[in-house]
PDB file of N, CA and C in Angstrom:
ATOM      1  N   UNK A   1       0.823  -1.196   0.000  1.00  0.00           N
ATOM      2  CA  UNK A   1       0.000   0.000   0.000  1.00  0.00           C
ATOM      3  C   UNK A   1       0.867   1.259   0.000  1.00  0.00           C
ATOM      4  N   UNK A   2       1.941   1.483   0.471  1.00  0.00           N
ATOM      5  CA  UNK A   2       2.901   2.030   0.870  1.00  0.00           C
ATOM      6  C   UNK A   2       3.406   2.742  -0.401  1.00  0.00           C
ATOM      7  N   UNK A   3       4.062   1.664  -0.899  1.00  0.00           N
ATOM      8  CA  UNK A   3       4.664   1.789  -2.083  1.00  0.00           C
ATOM      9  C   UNK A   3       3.862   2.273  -3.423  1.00  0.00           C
ATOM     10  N   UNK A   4       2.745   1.377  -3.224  1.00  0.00           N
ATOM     11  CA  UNK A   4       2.110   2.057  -4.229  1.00  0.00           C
ATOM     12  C   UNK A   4       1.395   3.332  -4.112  1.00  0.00           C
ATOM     13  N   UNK A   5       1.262   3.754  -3.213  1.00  0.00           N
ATOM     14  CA  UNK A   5       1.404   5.202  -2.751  1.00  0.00           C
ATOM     15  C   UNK A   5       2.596   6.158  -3.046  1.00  0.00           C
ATOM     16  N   UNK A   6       3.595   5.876  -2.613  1.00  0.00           N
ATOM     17  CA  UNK A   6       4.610   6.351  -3.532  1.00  0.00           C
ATOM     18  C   UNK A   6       4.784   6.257  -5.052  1.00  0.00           C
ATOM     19  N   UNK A   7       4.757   5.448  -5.489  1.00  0.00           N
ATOM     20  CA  UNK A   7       4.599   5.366  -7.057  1.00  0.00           C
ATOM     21  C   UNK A   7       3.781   6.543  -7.481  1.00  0.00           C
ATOM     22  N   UNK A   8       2.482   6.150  -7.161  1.00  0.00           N
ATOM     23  CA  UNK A   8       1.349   7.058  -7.244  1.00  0.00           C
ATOM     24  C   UNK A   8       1.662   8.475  -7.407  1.00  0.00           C
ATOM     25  N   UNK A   9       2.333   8.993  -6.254  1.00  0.00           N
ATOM     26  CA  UNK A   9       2.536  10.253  -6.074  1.00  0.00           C
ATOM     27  C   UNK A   9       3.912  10.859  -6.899  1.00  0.00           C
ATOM     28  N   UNK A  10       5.006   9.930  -7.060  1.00  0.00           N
ATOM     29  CA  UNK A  10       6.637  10.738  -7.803  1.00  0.00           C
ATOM     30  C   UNK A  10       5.649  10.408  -9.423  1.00  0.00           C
ATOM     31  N   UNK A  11       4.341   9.846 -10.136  1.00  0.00           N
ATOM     32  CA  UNK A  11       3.689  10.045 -11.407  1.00  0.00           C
ATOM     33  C   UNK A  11       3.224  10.856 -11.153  1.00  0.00           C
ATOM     34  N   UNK A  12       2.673  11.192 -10.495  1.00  0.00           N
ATOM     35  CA  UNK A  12       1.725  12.483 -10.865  1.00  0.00           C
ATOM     36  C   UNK A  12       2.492  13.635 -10.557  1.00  0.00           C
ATOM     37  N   UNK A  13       3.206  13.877  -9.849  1.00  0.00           N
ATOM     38  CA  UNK A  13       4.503  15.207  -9.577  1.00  0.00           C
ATOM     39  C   UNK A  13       5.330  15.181 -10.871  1.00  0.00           C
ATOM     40  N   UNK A  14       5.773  14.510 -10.822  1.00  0.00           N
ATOM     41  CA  UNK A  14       6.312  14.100 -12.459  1.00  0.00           C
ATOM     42  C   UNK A  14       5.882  14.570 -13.738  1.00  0.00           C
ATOM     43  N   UNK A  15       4.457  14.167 -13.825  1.00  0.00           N
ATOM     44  CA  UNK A  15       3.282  14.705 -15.056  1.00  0.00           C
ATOM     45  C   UNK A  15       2.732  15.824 -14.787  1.00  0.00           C
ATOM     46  N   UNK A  16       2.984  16.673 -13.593  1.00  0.00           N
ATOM     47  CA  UNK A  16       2.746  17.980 -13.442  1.00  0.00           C
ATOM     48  C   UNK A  16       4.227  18.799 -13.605  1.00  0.00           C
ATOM     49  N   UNK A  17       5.146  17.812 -13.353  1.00  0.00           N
ATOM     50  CA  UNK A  17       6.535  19.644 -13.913  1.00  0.00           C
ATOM     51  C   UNK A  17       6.571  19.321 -15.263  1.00  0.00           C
ATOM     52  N   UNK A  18       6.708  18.180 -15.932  1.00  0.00           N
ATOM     53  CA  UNK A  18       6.587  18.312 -17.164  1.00  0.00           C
ATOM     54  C   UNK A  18       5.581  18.896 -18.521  1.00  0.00           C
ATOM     55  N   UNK A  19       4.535  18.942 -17.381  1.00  0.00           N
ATOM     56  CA  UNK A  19       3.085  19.879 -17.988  1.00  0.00           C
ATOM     57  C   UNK A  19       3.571  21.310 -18.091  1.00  0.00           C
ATOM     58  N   UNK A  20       3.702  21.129 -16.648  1.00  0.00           N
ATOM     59  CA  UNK A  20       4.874  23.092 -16.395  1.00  0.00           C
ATOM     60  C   UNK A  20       6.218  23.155 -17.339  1.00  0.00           C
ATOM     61  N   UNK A  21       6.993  22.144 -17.443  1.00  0.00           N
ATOM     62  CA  UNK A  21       7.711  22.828 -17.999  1.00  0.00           C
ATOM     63  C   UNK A  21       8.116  22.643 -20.065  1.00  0.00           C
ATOM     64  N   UNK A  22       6.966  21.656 -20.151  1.00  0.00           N
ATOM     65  CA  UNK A  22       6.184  21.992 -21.611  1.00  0.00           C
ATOM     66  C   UNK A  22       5.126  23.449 -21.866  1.00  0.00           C
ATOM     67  N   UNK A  23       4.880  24.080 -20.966  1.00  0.00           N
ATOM     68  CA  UNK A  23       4.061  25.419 -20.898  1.00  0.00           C
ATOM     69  C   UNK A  23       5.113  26.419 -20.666  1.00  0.00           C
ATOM     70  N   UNK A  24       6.324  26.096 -20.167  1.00  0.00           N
ATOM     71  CA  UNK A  24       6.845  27.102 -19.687  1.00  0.00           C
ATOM     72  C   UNK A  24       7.750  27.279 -21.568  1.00  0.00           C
ATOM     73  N   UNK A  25       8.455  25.875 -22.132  1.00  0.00           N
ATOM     74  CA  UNK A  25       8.926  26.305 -23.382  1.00  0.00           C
ATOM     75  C   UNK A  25       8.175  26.468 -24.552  1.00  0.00           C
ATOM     76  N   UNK A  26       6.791  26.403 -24.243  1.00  0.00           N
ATOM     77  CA  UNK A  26       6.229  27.179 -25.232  1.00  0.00           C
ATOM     78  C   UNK A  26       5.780  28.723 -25.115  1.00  0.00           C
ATOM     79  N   UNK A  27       5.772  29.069 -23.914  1.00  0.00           N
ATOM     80  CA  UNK A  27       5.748  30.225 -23.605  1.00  0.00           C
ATOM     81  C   UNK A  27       6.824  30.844 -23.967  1.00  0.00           C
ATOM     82  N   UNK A  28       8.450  30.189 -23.712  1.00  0.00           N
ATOM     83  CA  UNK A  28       9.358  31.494 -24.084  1.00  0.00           C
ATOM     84  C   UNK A  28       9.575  31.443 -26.110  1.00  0.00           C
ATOM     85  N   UNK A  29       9.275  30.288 -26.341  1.00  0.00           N
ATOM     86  CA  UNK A  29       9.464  30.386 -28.278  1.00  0.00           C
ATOM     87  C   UNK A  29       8.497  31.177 -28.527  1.00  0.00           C
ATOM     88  N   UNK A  30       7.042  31.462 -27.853  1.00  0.00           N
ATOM     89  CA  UNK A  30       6.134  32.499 -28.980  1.00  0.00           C
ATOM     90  C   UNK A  30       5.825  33.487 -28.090  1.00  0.00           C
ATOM     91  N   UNK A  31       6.598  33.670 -27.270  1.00  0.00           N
ATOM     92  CA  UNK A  31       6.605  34.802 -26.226  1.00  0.00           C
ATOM     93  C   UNK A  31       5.425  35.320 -26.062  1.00  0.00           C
ATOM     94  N   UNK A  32       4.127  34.296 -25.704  1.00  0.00           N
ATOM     95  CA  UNK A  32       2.780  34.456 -25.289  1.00  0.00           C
ATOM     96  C   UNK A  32       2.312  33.372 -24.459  1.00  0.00           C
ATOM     97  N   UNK A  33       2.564  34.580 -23.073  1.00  0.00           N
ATOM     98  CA  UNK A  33       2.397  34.022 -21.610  1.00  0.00           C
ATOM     99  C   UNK A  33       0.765  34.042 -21.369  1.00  0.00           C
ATOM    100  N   UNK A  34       0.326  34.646 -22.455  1.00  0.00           N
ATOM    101  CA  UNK A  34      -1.462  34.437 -21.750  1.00  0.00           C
ATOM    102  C   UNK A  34      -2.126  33.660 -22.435  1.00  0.00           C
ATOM    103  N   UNK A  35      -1.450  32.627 -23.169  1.00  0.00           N
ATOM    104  CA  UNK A  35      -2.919  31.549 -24.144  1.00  0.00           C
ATOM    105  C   UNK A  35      -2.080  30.270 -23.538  1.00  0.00           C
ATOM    106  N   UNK A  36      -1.401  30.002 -22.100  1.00  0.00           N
ATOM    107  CA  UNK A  36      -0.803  28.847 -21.908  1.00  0.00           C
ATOM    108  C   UNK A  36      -1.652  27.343 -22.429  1.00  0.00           C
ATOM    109  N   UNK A  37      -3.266  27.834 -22.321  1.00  0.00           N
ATOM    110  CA  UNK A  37      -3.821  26.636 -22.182  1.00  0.00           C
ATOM    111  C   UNK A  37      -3.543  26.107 -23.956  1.00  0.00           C
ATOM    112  N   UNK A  38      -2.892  26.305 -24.555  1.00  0.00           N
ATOM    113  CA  UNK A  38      -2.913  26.249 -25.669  1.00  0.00           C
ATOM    114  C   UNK A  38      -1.893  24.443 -25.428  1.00  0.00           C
ATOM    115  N   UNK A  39      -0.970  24.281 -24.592  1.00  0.00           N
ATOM    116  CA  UNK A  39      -0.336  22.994 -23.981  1.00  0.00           C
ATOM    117  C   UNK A  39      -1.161  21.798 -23.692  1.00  0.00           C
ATOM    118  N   UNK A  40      -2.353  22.535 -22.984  1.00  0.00           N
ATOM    119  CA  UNK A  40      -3.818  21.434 -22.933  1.00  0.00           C
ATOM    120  C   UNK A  40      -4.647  21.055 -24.067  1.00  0.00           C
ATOM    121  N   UNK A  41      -4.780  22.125 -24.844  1.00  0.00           N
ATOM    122  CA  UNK A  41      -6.195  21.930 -25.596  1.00  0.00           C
ATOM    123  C   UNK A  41      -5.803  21.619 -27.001  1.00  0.00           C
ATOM    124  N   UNK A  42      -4.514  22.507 -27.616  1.00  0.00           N
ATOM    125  CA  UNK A  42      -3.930  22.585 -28.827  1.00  0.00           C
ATOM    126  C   UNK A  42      -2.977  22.123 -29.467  1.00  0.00           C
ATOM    127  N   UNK A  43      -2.504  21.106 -29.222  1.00  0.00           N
ATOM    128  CA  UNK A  43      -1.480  20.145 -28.844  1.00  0.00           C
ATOM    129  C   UNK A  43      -0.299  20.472 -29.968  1.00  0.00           C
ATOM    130  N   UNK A  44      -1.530  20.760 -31.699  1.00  0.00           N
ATOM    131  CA  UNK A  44      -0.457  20.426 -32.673  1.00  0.00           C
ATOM    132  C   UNK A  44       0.386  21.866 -33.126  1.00  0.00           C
ATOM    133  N   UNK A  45      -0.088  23.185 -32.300  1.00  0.00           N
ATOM    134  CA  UNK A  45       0.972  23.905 -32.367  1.00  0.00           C
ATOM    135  C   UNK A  45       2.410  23.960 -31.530  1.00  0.00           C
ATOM    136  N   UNK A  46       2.439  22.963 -30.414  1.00  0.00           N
ATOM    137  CA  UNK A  46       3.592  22.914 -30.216  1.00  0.00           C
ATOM    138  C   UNK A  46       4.602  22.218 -31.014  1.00  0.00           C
ATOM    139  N   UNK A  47       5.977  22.697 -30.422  1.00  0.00           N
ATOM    140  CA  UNK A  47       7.377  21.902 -31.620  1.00  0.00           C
ATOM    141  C   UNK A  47       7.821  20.262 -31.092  1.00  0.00           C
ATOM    142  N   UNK A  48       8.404  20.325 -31.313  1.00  0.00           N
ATOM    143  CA  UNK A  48       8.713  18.615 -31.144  1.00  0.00           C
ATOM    144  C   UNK A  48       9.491  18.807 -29.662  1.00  0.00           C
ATOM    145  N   UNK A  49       9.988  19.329 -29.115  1.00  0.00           N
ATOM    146  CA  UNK A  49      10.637  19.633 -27.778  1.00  0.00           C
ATOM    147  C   UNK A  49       9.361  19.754 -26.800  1.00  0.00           C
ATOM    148  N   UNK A  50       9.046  20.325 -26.987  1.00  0.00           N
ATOM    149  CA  UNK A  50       7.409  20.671 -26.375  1.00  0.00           C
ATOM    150  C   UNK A  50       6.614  19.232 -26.320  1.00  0.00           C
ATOM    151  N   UNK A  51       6.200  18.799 -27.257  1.00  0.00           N
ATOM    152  CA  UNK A  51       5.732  17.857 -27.667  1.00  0.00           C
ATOM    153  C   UNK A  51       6.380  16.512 -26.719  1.00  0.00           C
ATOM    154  N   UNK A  52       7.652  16.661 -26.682  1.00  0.00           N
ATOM    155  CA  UNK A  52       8.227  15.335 -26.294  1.00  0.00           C
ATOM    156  C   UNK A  52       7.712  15.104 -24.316  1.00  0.00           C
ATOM    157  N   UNK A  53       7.741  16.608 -23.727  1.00  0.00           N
ATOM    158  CA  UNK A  53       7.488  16.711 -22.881  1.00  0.00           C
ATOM    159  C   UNK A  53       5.987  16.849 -22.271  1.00  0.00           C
ATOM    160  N   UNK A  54       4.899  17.233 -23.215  1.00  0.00           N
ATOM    161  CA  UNK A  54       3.370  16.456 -23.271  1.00  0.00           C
ATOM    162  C   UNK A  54       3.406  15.076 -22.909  1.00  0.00           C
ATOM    163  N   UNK A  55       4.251  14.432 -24.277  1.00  0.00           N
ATOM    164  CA  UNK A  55       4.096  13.139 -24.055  1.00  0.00           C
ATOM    165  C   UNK A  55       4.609  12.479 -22.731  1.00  0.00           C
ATOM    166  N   UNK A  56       5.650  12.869 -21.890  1.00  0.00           N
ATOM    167  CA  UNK A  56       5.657  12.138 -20.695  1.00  0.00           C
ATOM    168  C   UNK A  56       4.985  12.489 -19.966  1.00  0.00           C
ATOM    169  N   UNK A  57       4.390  13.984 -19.521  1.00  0.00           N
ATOM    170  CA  UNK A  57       3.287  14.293 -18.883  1.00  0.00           C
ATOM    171  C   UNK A  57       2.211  13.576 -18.929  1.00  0.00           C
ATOM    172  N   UNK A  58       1.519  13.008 -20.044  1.00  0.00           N
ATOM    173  CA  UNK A  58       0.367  12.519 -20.072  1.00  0.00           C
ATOM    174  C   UNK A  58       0.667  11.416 -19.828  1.00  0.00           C
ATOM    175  N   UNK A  59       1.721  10.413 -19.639  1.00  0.00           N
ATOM    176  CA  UNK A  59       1.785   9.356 -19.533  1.00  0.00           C
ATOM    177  C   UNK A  59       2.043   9.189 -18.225  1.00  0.00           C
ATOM    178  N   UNK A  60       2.454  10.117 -17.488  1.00  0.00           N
ATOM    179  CA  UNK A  60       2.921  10.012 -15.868  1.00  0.00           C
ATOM    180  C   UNK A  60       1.358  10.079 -15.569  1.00  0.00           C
ATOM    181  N   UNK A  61       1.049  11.461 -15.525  1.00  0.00           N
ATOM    182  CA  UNK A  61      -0.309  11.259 -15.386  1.00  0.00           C
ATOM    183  C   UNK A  61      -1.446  10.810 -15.363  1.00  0.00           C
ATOM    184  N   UNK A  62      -1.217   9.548 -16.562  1.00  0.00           N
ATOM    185  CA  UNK A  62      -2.692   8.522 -16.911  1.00  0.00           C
ATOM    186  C   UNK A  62      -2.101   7.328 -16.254  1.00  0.00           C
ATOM    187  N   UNK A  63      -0.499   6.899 -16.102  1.00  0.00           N
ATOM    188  CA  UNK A  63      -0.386   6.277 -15.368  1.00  0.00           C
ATOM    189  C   UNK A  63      -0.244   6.037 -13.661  1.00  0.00           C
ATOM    190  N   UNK A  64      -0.016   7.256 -13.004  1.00  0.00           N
ATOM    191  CA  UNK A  64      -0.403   7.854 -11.642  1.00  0.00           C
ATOM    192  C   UNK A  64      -2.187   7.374 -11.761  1.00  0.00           C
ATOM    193  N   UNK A  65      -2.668   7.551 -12.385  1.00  0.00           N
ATOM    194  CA  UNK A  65      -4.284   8.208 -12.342  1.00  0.00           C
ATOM    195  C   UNK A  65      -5.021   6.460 -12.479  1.00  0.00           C
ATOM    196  N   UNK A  66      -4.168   5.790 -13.147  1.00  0.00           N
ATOM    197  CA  UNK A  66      -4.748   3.940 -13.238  1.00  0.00           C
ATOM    198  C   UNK A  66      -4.191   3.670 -11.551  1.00  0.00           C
ATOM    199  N   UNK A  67      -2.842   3.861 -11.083  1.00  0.00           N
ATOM    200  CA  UNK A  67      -2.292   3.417 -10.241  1.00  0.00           C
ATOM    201  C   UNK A  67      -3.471   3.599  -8.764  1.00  0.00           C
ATOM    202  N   UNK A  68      -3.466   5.091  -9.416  1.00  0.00           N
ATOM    203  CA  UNK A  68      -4.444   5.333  -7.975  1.00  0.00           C
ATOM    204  C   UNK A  68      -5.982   4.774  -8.161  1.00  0.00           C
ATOM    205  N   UNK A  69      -6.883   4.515  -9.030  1.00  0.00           N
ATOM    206  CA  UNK A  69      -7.678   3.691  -9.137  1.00  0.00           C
ATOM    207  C   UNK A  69      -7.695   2.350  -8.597  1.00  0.00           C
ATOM    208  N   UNK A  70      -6.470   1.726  -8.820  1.00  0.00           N
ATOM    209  CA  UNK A  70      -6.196   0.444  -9.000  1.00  0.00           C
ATOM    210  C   UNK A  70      -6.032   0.229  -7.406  1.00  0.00           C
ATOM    211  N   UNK A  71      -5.395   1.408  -6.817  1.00  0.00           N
ATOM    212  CA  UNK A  71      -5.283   1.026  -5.357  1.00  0.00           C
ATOM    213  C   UNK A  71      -6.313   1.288  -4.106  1.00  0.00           C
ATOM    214  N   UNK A  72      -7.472   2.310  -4.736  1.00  0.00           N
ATOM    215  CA  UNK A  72      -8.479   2.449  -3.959  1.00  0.00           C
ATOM    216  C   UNK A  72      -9.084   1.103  -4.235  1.00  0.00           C
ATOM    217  N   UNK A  73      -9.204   0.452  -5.491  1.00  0.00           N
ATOM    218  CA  UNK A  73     -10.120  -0.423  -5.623  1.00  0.00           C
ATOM    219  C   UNK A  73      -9.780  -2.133  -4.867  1.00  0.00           C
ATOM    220  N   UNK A  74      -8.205  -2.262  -5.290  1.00  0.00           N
ATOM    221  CA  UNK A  74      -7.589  -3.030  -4.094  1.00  0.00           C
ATOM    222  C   UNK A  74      -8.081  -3.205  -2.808  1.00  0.00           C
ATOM    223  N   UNK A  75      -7.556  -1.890  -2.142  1.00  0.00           N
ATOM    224  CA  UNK A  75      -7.140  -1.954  -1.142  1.00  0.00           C
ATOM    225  C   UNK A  75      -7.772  -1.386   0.254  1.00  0.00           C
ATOM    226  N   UNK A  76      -9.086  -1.086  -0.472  1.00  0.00           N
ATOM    227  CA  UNK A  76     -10.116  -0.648   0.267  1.00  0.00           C
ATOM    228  C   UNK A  76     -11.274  -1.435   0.140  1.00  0.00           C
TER     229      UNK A  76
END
């Protein structure tokens, strides 16, 4: 339980700086700090650097997000 509690938590911290810091390098290439959500919603204007760092975000994240399913449903 422990552990998978930990797991749980270094994915989803994980899939949140890489969210941040895929928002943060698309913010400094088009030097427009106010349409960030453009990282969430708009995927195919980012560059491939950007992009690479979506992709582990969403994967920390959907995998944090099964983990923690998987362990309420366990272990409760």
């Amino acid at each position: 339980m422990v552990i998978a509690h930990a797991i749980e938590t270094v994915l989803l911290v994980t899939g949140v700086v890489a969210l941040i810091r895929c928002a943060f390098q698309y913010a400094s290439r088009t030097e427009n700090w106010h349409q960030l959500n453009v990282v969430l919603f708009h995927v195919q204007s980012l560059s491939r650097e950007e992009m690479k760092w979506w992709y582990i975000a969403m994967f920390s994240l959907i995998l944090g997000g099964i983990i923690r399913v998987l362990t309420m449903v366990l272990f409760t």
